[in-house]
Every structure is written in structure tokens, then in C-alpha cells.
N, C-alpha and C. Protein backbone atom coordinates (compact mmCIF):
# COMPACT_ATOMS: atom_id res chain seq x y z
N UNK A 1 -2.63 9.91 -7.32
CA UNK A 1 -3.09 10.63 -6.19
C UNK A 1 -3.46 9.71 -5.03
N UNK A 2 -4.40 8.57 -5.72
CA UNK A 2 -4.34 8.25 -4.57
C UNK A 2 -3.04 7.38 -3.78
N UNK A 3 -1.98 6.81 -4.45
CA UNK A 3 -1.06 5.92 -3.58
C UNK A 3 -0.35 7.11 -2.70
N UNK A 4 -0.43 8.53 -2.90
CA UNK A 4 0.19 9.51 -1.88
C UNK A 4 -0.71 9.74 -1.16
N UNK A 5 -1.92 9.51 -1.08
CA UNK A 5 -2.84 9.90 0.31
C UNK A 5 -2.70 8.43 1.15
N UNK A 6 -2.19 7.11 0.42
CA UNK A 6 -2.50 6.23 1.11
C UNK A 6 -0.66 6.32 1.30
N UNK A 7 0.52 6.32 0.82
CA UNK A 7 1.72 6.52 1.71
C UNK A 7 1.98 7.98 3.10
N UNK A 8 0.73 8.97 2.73
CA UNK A 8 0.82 9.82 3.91
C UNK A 8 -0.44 9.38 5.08
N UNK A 9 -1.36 8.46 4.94
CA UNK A 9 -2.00 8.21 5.92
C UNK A 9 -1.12 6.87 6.76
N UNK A 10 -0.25 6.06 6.07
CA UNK A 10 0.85 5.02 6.58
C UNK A 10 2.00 5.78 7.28
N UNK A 11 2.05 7.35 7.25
CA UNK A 11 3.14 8.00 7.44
C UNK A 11 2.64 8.42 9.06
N UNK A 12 1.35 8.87 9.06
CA UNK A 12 0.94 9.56 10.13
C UNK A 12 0.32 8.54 10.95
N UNK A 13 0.26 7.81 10.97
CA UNK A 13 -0.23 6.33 11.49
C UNK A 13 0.60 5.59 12.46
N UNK A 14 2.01 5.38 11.46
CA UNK A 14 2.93 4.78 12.16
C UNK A 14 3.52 6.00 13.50
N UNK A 15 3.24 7.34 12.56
CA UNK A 15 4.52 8.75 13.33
C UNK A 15 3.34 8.79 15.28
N UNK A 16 1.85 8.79 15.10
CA UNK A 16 1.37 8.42 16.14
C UNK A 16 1.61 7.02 16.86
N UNK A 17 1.50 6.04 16.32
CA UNK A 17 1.43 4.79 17.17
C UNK A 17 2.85 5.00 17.90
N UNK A 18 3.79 5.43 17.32
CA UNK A 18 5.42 5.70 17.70
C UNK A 18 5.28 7.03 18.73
N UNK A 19 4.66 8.07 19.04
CA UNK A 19 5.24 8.68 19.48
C UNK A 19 5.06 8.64 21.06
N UNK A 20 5.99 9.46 21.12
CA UNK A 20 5.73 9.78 23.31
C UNK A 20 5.12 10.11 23.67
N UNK A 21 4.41 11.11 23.03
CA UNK A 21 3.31 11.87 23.32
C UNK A 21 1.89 10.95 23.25
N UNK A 22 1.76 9.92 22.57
CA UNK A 22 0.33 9.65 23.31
C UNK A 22 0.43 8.69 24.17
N UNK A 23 -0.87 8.98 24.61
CA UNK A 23 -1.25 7.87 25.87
C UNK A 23 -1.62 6.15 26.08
N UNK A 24 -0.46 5.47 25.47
CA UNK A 24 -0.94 4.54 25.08
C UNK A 24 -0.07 3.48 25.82
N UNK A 25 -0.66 2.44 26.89
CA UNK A 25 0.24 1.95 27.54
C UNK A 25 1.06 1.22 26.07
N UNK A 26 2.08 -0.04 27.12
CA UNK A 26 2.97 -0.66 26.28
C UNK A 26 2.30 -1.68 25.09
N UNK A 27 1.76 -2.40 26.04
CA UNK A 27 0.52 -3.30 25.62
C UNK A 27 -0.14 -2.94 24.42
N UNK A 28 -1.00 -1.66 24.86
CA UNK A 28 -1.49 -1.08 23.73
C UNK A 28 -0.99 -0.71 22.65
N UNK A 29 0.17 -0.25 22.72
CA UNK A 29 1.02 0.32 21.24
C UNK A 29 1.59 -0.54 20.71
N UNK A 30 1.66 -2.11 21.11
CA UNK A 30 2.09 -3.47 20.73
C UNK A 30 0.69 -3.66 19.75
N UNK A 31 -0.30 -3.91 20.60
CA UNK A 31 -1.36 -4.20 19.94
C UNK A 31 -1.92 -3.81 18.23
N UNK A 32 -1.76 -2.27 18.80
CA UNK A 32 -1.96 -1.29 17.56
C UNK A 32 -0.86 -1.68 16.56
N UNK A 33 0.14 -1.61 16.93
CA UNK A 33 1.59 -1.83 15.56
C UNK A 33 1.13 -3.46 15.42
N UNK A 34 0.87 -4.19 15.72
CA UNK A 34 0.31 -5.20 15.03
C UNK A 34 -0.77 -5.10 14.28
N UNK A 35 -2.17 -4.63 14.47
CA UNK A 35 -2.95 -4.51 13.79
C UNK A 35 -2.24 -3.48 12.53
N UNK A 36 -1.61 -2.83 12.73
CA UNK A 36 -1.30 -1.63 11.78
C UNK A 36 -0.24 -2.70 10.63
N UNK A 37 0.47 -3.30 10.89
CA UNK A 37 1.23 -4.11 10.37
C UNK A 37 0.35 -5.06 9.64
N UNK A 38 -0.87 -5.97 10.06
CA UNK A 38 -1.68 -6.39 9.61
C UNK A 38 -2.42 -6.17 8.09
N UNK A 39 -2.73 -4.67 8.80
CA UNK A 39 -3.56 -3.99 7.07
C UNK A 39 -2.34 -3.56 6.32
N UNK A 40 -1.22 -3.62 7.00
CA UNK A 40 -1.01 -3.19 5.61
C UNK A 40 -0.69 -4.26 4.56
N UNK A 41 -0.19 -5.58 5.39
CA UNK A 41 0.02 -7.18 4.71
C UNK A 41 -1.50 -7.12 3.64
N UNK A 42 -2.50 -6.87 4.37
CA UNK A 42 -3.66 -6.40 3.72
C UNK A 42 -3.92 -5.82 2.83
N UNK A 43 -3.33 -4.37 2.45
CA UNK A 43 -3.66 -3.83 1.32
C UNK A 43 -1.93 -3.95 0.61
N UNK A 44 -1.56 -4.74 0.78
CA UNK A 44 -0.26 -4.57 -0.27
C UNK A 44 -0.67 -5.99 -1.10
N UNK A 45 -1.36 -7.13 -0.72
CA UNK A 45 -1.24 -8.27 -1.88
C UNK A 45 -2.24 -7.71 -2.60
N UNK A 46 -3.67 -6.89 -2.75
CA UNK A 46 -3.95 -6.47 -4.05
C UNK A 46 -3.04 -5.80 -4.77
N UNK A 47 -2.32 -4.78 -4.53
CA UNK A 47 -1.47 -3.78 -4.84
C UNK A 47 -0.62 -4.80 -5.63
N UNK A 48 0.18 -5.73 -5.21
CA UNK A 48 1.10 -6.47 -6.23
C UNK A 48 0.08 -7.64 -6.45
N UNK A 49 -0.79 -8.03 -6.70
CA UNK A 49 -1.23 -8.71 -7.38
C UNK A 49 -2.31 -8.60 -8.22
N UNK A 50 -2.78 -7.07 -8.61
CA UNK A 50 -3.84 -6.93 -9.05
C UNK A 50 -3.34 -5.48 -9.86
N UNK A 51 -3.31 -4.91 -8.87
CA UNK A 51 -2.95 -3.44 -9.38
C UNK A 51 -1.71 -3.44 -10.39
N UNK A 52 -0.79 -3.75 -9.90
CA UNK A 52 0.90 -3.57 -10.43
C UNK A 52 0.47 -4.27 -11.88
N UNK A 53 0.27 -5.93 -12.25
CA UNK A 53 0.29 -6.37 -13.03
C UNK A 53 -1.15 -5.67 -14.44
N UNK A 54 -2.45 -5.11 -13.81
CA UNK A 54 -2.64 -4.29 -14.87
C UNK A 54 -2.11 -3.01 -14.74
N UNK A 55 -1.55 -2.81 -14.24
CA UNK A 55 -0.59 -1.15 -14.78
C UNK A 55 0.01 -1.43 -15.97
N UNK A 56 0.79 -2.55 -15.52
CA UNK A 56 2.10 -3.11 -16.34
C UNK A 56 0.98 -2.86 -17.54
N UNK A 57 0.02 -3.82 -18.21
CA UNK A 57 -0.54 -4.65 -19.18
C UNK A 57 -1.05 -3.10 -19.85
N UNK A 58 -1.91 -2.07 -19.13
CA UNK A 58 -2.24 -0.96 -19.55
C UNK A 58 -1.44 -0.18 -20.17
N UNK A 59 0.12 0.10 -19.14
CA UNK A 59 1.20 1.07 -19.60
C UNK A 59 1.57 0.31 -20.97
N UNK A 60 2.21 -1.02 -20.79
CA UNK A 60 2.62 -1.33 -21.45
C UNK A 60 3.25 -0.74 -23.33
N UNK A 61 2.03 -1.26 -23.63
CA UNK A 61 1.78 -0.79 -25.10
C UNK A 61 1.76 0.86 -25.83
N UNK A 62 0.95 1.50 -24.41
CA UNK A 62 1.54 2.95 -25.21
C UNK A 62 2.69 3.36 -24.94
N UNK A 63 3.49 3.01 -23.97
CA UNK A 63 4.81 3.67 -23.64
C UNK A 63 5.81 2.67 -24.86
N UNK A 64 6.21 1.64 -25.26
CA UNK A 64 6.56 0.89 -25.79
C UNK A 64 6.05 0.81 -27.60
N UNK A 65 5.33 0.55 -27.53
CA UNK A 65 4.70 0.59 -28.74
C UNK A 65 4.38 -0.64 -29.25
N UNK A 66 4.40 -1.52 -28.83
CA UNK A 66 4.73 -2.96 -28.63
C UNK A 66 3.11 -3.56 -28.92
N UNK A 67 2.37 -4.08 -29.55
CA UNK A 67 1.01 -4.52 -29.01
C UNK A 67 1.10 -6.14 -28.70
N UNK A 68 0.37 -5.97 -27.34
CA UNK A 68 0.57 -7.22 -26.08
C UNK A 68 -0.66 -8.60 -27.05
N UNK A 69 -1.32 -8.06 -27.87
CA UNK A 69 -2.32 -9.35 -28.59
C UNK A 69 -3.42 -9.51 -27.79
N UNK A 70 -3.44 -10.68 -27.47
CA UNK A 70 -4.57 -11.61 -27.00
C UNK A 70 -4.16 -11.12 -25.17
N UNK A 71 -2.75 -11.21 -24.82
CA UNK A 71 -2.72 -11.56 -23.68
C UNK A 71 -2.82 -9.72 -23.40
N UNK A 72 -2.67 -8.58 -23.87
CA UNK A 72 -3.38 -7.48 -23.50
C UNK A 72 -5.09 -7.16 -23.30
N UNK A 73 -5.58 -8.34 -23.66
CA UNK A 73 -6.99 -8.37 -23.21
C UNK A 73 -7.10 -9.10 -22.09
């Protein structure tokens, strides 16, 4: 649940900073798509470096059946 509230708040984020309709000089919508580009460099190295690899270690073993030992702790 939550990685779809956080791919639809990246959805509506970018669909404003992009559109015609707001009021945002050039400058400004440079600014913003950088900062916006920023967090997300931001929240994606926990995501693959924290998150992904205990998914893996969690899923692992019950989908598989496999037990990971020492290195599943």
C-alpha cells in the first residue's frame, strides 16, 4: 500500500510541476524538477538498499522453502 501512495504522489507531482496550467515561471519549474528529482535520488537508495534486500531475505524462505541459516538472521 504504501509504494502505490508513494508511485501516485510521484505521479501527481511530476503531472503539476509539468503542466501549463500553473503559474510557474521557467526558472521556477527548473528549480522545482530539480528539487523533485533530488528526493527522489533520496528516497530510492533506502528503497534498494535497505528495503529490497530485506524483502528478498524475508520472502525468501517462505516462498522457496529454502532456509537462508545464519545469513537469514
Amino acid at each position: 500500500g504504501t509504494a502505490l501512495v508513494i508511485i501516485y504522489c510521484i505521479w501527481r507531482i511530476n503531472s503539476v510541476i509539468r503542466s501549463a496550467d500553473s503559474e510557474l515561471t521557467a526558472k521556477t519549474r527548473k528549480m522545482q524538477m530539480d528539487l523533485f528529482r533530488a528526493l527522489l535520488i533520496q528516497s530510492s537508495v533506502p528503497v534498494f538498499f535497505s528495503y529490497c534486500p530485506l524483502a528478498t531475505i524475508l520472502l525468501f524462505g517462505p516462498i522457496t522453502g529454502i532456509s537462508l541459516g545464519s545469513f537469514g538472521n
